[in-house]
PDB file of N, CA and C in Angstrom:
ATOM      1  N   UNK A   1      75.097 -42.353  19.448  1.00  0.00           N
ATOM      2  CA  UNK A   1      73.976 -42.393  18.549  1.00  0.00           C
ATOM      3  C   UNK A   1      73.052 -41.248  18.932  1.00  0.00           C
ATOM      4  N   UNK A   2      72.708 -40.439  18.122  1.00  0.00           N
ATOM      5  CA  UNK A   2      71.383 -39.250  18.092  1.00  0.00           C
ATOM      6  C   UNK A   2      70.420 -39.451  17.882  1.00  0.00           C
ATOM      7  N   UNK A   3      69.338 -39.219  17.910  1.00  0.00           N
ATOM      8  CA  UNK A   3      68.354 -38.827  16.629  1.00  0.00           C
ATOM      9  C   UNK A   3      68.225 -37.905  16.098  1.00  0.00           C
ATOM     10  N   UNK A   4      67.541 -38.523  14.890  1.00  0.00           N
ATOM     11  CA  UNK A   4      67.752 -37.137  13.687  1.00  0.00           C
ATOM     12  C   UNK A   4      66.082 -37.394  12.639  1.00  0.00           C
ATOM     13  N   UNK A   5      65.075 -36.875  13.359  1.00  0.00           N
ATOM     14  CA  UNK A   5      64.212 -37.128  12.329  1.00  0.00           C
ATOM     15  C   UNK A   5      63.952 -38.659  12.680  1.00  0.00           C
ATOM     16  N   UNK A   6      63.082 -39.286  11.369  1.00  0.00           N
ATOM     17  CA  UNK A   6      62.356 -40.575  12.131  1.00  0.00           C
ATOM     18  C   UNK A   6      63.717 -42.006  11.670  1.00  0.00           C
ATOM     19  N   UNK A   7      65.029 -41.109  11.646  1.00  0.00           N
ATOM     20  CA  UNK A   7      65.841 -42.463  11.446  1.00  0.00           C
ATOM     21  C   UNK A   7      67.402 -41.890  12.898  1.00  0.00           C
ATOM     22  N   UNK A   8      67.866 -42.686  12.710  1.00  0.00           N
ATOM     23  CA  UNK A   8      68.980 -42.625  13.716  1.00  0.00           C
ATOM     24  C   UNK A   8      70.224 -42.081  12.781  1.00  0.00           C
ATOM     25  N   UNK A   9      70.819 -41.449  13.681  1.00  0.00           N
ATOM     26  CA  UNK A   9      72.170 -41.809  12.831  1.00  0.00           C
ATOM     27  C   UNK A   9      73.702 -42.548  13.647  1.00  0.00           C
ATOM     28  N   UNK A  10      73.860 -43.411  13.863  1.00  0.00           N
ATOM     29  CA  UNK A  10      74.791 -44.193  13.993  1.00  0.00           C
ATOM     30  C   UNK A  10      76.276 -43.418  13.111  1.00  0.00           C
ATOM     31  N   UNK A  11      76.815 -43.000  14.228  1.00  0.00           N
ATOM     32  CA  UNK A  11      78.396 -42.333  13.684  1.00  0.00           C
ATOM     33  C   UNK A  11      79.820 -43.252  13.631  1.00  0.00           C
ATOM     34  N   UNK A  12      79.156 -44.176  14.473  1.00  0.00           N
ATOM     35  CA  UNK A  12      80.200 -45.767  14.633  1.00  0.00           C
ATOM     36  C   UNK A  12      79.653 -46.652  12.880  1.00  0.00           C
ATOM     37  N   UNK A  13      78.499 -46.825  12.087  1.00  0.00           N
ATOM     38  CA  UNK A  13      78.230 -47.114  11.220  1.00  0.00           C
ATOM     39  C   UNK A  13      78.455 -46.254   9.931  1.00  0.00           C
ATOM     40  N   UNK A  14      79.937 -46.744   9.305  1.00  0.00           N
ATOM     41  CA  UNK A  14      80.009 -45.826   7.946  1.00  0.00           C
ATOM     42  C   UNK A  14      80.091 -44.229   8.519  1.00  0.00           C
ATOM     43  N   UNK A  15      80.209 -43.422   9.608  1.00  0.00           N
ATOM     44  CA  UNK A  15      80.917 -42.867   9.453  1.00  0.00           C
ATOM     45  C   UNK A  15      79.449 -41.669  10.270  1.00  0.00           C
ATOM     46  N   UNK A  16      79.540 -40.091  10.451  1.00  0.00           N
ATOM     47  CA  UNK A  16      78.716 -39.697  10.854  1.00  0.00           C
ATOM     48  C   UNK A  16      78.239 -39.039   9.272  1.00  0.00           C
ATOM     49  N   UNK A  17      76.537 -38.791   9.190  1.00  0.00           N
ATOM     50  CA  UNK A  17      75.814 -38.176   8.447  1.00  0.00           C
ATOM     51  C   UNK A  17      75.149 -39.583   7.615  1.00  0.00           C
ATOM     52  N   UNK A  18      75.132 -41.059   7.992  1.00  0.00           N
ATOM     53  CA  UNK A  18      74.641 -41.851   7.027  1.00  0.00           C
ATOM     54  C   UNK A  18      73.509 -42.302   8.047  1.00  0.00           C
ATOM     55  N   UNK A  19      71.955 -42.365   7.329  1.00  0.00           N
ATOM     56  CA  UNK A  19      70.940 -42.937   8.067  1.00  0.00           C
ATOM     57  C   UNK A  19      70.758 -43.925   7.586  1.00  0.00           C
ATOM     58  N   UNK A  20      70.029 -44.556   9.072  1.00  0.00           N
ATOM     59  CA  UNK A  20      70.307 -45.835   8.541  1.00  0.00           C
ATOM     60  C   UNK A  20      68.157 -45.882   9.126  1.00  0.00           C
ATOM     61  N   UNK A  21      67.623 -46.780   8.197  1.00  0.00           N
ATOM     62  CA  UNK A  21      66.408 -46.800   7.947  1.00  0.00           C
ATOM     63  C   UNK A  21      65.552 -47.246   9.321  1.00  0.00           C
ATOM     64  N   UNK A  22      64.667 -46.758  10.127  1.00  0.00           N
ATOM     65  CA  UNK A  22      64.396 -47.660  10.968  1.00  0.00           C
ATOM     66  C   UNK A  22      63.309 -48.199  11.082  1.00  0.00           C
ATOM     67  N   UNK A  23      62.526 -48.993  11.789  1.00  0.00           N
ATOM     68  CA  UNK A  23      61.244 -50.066  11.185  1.00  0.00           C
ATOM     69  C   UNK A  23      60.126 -49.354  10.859  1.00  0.00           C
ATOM     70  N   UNK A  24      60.440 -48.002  11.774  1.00  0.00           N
ATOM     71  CA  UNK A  24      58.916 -47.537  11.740  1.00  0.00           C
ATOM     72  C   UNK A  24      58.717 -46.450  10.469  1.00  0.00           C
ATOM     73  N   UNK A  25      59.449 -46.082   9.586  1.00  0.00           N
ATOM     74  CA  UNK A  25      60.161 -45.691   8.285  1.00  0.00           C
ATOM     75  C   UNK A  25      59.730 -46.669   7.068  1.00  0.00           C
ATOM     76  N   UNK A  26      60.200 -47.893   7.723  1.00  0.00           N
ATOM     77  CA  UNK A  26      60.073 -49.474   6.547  1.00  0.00           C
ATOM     78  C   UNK A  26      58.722 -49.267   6.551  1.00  0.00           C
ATOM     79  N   UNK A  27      57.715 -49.820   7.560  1.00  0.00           N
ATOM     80  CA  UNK A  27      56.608 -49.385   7.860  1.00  0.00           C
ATOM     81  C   UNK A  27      55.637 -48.358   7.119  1.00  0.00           C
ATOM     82  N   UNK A  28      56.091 -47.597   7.405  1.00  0.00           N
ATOM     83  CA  UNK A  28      55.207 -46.278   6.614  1.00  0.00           C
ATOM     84  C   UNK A  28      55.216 -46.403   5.134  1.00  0.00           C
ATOM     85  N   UNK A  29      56.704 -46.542   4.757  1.00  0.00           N
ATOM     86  CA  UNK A  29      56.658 -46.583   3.222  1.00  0.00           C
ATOM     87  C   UNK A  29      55.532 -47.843   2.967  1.00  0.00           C
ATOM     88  N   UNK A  30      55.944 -48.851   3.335  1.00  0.00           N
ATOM     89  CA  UNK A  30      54.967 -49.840   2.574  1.00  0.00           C
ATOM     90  C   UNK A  30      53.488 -49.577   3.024  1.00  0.00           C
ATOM     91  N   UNK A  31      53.019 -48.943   4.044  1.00  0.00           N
ATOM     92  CA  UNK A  31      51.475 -48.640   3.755  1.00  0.00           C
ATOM     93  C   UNK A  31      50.834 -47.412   3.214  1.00  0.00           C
ATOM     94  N   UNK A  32      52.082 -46.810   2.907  1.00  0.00           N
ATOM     95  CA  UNK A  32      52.000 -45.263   1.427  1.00  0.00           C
ATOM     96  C   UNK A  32      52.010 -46.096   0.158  1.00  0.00           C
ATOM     97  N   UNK A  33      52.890 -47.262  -0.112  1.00  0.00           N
ATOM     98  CA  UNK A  33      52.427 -48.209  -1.094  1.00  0.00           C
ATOM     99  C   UNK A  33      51.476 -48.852  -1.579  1.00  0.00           C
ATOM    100  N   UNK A  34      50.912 -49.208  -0.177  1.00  0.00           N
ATOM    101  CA  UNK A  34      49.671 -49.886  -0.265  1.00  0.00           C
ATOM    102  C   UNK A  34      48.914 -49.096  -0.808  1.00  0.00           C
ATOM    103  N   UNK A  35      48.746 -48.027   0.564  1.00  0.00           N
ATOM    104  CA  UNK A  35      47.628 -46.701  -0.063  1.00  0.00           C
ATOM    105  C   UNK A  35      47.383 -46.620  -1.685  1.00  0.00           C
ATOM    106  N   UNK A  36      48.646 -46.214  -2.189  1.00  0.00           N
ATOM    107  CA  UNK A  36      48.596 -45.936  -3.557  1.00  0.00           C
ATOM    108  C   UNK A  36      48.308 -47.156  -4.166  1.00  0.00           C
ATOM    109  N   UNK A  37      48.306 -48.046  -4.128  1.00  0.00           N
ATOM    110  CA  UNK A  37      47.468 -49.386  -4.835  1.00  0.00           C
ATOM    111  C   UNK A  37      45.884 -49.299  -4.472  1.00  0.00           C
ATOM    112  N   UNK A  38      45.953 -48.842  -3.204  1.00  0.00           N
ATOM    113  CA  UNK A  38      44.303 -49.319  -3.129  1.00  0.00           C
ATOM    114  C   UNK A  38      43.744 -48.274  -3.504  1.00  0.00           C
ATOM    115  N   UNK A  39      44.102 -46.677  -3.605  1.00  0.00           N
ATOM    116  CA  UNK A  39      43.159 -45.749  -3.854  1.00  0.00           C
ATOM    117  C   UNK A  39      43.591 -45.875  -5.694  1.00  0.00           C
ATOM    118  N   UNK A  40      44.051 -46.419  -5.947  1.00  0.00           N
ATOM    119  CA  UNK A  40      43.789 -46.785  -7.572  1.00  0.00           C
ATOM    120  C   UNK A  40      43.016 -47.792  -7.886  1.00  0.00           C
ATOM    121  N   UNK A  41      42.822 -48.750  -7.148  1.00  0.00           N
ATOM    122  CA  UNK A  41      41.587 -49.801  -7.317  1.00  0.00           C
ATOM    123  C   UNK A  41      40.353 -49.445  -7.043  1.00  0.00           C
ATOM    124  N   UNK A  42      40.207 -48.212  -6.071  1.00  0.00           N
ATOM    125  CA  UNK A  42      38.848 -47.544  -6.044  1.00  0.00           C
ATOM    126  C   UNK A  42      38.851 -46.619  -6.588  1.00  0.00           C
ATOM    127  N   UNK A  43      39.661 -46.158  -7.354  1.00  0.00           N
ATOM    128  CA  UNK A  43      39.035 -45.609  -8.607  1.00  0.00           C
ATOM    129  C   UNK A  43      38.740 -46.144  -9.701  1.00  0.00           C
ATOM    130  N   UNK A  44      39.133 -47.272  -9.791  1.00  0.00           N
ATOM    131  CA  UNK A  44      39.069 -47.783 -10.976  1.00  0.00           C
ATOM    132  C   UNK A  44      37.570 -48.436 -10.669  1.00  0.00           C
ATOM    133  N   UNK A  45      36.939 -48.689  -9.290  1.00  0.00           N
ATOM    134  CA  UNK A  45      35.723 -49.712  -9.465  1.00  0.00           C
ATOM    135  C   UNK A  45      34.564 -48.211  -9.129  1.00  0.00           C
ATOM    136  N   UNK A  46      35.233 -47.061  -8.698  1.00  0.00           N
ATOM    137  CA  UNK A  46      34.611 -45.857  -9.142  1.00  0.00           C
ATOM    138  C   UNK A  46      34.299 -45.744 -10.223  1.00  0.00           C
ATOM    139  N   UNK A  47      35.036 -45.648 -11.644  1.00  0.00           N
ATOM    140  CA  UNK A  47      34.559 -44.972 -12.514  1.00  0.00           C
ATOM    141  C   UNK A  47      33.941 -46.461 -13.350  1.00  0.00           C
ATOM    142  N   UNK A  48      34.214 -47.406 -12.896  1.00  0.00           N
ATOM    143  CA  UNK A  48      32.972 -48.979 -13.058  1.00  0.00           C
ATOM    144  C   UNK A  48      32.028 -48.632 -12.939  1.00  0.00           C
ATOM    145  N   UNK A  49      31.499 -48.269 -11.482  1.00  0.00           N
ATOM    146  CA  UNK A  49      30.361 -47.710 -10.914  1.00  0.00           C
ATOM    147  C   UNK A  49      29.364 -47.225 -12.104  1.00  0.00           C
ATOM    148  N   UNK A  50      30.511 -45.767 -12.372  1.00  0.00           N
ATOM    149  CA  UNK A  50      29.718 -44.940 -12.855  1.00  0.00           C
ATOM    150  C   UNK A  50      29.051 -45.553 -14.576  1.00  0.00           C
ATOM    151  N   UNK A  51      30.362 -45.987 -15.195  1.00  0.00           N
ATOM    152  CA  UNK A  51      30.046 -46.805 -16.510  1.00  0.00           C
ATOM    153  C   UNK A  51      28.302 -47.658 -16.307  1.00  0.00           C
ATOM    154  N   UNK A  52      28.678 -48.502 -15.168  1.00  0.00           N
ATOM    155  CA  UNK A  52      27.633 -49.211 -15.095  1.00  0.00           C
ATOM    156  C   UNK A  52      26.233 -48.536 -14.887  1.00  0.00           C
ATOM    157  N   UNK A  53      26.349 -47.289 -14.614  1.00  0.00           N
ATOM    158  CA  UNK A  53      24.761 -46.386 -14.155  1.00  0.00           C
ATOM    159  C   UNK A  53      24.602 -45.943 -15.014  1.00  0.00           C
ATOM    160  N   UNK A  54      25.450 -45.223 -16.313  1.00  0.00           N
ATOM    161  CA  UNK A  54      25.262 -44.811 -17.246  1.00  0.00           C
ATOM    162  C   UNK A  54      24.744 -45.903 -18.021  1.00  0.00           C
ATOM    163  N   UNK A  55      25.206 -47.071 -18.256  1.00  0.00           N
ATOM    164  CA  UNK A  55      24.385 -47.840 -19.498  1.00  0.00           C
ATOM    165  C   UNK A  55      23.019 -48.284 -19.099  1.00  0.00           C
ATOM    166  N   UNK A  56      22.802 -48.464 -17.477  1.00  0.00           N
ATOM    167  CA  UNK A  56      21.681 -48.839 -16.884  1.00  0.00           C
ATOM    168  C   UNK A  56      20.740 -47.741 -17.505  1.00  0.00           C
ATOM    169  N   UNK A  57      20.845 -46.435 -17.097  1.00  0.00           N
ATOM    170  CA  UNK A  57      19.867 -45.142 -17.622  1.00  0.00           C
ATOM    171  C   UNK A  57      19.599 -45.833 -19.001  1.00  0.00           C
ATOM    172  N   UNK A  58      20.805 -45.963 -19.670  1.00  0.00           N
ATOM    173  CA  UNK A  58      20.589 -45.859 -21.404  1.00  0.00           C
ATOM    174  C   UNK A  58      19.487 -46.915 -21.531  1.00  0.00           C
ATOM    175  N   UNK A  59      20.106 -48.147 -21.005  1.00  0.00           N
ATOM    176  CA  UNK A  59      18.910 -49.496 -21.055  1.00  0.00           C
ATOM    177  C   UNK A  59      17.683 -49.063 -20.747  1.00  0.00           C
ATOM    178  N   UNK A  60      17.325 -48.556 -19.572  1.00  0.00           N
ATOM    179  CA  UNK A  60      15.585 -48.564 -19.115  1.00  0.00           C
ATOM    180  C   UNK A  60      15.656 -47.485 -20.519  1.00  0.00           C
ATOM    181  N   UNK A  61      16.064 -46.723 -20.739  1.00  0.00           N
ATOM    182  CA  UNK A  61      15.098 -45.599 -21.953  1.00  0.00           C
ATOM    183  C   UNK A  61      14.868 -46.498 -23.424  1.00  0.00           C
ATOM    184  N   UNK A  62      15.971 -47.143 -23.129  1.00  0.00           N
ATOM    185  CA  UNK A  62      15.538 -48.456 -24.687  1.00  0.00           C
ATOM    186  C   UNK A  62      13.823 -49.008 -24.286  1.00  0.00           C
ATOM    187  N   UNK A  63      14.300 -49.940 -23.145  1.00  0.00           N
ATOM    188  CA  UNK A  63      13.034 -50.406 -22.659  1.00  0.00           C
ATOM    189  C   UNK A  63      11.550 -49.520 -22.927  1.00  0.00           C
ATOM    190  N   UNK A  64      12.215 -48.160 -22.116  1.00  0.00           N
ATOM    191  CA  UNK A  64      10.783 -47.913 -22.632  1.00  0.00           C
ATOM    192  C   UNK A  64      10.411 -47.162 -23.614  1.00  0.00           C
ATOM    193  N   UNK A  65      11.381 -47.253 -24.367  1.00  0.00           N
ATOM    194  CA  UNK A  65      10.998 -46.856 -25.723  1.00  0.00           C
ATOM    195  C   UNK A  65      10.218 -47.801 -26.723  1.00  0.00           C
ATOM    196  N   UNK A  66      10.805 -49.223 -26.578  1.00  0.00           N
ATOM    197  CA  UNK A  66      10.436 -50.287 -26.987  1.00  0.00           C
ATOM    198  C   UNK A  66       8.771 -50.811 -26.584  1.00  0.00           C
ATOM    199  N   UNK A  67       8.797 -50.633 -25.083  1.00  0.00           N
ATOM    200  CA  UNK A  67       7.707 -50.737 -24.929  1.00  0.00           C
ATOM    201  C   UNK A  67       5.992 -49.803 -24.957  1.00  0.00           C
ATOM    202  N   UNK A  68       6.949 -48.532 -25.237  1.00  0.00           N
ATOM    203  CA  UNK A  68       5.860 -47.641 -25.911  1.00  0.00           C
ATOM    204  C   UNK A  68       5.633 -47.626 -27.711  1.00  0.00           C
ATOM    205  N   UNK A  69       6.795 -48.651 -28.420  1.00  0.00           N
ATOM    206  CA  UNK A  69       6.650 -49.239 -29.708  1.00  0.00           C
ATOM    207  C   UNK A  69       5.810 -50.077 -29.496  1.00  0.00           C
ATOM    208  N   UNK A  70       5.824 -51.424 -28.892  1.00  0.00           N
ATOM    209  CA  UNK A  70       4.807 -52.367 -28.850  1.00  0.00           C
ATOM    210  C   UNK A  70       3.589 -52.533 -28.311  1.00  0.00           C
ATOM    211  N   UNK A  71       3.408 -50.985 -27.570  1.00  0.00           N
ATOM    212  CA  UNK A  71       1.843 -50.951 -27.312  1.00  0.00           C
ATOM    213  C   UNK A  71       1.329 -50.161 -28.271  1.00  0.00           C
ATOM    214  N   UNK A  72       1.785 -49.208 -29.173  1.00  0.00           N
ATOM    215  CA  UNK A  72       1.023 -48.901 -30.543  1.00  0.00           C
ATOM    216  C   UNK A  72       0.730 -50.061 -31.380  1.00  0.00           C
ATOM    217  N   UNK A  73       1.728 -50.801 -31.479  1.00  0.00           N
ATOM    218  CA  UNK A  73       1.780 -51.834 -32.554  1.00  0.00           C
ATOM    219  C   UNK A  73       0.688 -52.988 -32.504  1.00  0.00           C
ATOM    220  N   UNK A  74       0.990 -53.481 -31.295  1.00  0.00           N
ATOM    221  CA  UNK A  74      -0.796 -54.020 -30.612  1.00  0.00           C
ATOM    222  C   UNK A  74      -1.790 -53.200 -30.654  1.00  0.00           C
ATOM    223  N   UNK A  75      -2.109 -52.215 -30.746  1.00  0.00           N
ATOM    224  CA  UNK A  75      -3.208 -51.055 -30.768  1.00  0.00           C
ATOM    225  C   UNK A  75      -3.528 -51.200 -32.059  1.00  0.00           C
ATOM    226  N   UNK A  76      -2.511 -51.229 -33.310  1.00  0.00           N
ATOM    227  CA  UNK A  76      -2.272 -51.339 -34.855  1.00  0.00           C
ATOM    228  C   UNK A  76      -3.148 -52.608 -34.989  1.00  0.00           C
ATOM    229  N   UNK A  77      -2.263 -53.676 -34.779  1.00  0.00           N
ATOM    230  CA  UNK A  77      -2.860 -55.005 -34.885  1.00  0.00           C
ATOM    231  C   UNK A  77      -4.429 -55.331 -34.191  1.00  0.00           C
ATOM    232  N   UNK A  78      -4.786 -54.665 -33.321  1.00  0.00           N
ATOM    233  CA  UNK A  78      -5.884 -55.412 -32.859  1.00  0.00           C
ATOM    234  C   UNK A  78      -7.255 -54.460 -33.655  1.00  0.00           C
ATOM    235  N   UNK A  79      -7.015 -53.528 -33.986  1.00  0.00           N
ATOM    236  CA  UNK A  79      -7.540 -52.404 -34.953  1.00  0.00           C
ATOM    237  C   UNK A  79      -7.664 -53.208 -36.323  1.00  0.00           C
ATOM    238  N   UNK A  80      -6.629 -53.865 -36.378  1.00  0.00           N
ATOM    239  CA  UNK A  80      -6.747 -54.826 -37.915  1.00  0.00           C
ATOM    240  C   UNK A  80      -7.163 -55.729 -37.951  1.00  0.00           C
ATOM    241  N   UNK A  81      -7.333 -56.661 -36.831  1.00  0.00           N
ATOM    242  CA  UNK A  81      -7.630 -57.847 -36.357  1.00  0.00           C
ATOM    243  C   UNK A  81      -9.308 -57.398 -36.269  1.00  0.00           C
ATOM    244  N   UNK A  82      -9.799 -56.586 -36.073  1.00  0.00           N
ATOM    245  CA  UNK A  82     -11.146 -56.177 -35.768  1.00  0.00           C
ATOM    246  C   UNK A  82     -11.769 -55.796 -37.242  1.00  0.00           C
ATOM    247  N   UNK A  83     -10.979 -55.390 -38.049  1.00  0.00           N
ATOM    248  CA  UNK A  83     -11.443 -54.837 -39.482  1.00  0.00           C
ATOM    249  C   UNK A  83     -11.508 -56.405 -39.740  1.00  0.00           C
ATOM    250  N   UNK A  84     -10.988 -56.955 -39.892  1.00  0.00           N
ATOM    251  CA  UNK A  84     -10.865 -58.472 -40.386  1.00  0.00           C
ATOM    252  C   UNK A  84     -12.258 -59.304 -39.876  1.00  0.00           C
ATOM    253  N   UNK A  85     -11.800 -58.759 -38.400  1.00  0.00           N
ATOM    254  CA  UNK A  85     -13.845 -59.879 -38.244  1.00  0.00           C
ATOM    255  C   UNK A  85     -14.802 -59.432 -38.505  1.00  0.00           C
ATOM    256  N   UNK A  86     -14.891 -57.778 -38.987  1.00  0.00           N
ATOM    257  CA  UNK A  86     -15.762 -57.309 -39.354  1.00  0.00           C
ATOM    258  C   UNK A  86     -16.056 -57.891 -40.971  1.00  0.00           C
ATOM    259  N   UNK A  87     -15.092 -57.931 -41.431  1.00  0.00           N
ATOM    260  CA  UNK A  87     -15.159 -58.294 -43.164  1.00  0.00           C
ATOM    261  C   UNK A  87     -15.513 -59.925 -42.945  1.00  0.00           C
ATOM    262  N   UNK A  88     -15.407 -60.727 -42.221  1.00  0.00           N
ATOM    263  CA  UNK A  88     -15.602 -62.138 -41.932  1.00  0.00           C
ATOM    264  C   UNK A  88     -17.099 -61.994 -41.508  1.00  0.00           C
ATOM    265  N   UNK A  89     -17.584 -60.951 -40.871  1.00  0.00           N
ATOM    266  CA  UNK A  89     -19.055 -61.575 -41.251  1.00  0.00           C
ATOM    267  C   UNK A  89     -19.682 -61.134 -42.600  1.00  0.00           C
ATOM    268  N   UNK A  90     -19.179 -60.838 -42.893  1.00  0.00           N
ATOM    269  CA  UNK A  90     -20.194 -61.002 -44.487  1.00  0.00           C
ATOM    270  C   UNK A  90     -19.561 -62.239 -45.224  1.00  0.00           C
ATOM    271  N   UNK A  91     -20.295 -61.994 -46.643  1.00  0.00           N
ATOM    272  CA  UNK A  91     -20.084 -63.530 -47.532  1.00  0.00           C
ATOM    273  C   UNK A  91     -19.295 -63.170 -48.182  1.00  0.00           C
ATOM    274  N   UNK A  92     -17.896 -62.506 -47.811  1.00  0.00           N
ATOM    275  CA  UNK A  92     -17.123 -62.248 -49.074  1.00  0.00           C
ATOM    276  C   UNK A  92     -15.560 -62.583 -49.085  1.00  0.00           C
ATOM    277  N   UNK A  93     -15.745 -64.234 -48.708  1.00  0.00           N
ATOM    278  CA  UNK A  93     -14.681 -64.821 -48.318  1.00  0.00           C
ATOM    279  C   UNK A  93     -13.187 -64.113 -49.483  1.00  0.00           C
ATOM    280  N   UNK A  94     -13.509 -63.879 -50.418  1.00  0.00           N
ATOM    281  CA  UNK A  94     -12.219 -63.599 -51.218  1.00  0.00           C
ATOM    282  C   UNK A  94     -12.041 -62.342 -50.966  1.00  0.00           C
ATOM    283  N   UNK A  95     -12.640 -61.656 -50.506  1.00  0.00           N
ATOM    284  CA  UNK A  95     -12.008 -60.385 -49.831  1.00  0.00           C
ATOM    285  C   UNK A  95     -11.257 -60.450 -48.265  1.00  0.00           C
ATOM    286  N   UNK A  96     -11.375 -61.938 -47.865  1.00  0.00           N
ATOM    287  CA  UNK A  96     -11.415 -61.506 -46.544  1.00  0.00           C
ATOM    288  C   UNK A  96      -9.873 -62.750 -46.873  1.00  0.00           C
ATOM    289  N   UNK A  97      -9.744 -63.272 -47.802  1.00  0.00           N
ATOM    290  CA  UNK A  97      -8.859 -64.194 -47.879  1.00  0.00           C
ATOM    291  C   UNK A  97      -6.917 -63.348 -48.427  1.00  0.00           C
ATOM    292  N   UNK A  98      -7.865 -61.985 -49.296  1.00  0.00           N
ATOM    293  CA  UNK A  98      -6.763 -61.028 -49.831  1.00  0.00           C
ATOM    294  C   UNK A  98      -6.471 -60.352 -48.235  1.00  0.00           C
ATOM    295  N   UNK A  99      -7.156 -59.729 -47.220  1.00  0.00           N
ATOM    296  CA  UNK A  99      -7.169 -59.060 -46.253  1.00  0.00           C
ATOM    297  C   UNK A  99      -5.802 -60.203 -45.335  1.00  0.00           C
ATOM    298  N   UNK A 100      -6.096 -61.148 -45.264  1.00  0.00           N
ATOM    299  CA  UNK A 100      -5.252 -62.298 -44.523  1.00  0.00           C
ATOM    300  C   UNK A 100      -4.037 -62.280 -45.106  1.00  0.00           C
ATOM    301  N   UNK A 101      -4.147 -62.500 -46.537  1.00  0.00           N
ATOM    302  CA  UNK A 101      -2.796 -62.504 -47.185  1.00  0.00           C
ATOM    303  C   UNK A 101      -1.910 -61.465 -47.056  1.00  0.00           C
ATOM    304  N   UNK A 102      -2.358 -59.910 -46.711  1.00  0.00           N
ATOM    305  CA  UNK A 102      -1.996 -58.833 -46.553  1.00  0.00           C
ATOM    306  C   UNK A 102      -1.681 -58.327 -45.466  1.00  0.00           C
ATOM    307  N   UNK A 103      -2.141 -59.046 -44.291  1.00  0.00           N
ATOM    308  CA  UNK A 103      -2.061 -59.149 -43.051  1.00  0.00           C
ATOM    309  C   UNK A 103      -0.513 -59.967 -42.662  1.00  0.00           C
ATOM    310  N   UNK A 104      -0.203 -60.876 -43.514  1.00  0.00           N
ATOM    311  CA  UNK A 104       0.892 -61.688 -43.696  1.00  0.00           C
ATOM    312  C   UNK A 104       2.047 -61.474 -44.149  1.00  0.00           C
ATOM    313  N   UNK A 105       1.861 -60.661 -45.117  1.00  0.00           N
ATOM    314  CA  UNK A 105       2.607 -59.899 -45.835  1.00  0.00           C
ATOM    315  C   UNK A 105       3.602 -58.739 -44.949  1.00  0.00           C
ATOM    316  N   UNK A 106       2.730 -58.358 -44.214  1.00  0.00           N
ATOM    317  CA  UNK A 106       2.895 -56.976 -43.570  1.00  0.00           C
ATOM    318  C   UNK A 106       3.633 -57.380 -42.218  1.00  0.00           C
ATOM    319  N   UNK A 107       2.827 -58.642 -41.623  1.00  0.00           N
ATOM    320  CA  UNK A 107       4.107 -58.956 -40.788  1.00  0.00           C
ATOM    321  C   UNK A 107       5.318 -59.524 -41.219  1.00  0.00           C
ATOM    322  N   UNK A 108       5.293 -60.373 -42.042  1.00  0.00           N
ATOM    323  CA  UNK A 108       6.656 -60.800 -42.763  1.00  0.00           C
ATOM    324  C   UNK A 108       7.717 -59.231 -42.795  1.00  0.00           C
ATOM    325  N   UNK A 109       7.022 -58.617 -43.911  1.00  0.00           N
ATOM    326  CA  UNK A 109       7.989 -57.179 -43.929  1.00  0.00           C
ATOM    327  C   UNK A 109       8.508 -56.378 -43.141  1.00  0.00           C
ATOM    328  N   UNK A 110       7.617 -56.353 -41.530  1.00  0.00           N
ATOM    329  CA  UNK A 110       8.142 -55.618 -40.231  1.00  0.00           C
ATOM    330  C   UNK A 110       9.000 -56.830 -39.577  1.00  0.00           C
ATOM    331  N   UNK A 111       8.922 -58.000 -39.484  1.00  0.00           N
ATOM    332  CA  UNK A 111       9.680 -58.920 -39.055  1.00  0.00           C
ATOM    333  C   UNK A 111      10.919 -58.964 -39.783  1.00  0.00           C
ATOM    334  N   UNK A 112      11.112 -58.962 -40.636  1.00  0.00           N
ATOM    335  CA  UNK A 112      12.454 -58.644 -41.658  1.00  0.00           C
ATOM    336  C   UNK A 112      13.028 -57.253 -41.681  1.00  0.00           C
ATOM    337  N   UNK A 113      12.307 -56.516 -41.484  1.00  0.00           N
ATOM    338  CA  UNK A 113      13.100 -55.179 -40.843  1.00  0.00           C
ATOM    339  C   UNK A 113      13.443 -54.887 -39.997  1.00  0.00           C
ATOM    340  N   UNK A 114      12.635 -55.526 -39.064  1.00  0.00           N
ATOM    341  CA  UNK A 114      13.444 -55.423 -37.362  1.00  0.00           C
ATOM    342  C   UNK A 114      14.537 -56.891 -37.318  1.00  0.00           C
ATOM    343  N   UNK A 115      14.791 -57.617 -38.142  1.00  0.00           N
ATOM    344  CA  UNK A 115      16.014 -58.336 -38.505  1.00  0.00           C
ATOM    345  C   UNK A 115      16.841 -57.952 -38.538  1.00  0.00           C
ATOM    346  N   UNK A 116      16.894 -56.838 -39.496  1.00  0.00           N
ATOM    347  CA  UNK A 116      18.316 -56.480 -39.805  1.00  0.00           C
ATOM    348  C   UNK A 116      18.277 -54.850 -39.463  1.00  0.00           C
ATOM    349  N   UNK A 117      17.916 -54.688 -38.025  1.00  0.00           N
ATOM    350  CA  UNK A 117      18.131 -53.470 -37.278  1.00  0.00           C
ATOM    351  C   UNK A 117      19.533 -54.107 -36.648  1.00  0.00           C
TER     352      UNK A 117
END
């Protein structure tokens, strides 16, 4: 028996020139197997990663887009809300009753449009 490289060759087995596999060969292959399983699972929770940071960015810019919508919109409303108590102190309830109705109106119509966004 020789060696030849990381297997033997046995010339009494099948004859001379046939290798025959030896553990530390078995060995290697299956943790080059492994390898290649696991560096495909970290890529795959790599480019997760990245998916997941990208929609995170996208989300906070919704957020604060949204929330630089709803502090005009309160700015809107409380601006209207103030015209309204201004028209409530005088005696001119039917003006101030059309102002309400219009006030109602107007949210109904932005509430139904941001419905069917």
């Amino acid at each position: 028996m020789r060696r030849a490289g990381l297997a033997y060759v046995h010339e009494g087995e099948g004859g001379p020139g046939n290798y025959v596999a030896s553990g530390y060969s078995v060995y290697e292959e299956e943790n080059e197997h492994l390898q290649e399983g696991l560096r495909a699972k970290v890529s795959a929770l790599k480019s997760l990663s990245i998916d997941i940071g990208t929609e995170v960015k996208y989300q906070n810019t919704m957020l604060g887009d949204m929330d630089t919508d709803f502090d005009s919109t309160g700015g809107l409303l409380g601006a209207t809300i103030g015209r309204v108590k201004q028209l409530s102190r005088g005696s001119q309830t039917k003006l101030l009753c059309y102002m309400l109705l219009f006030c109602l109106f107007v949210f109904f119509v932005l509430y139904w449009f941001i419905k069917l966004r």
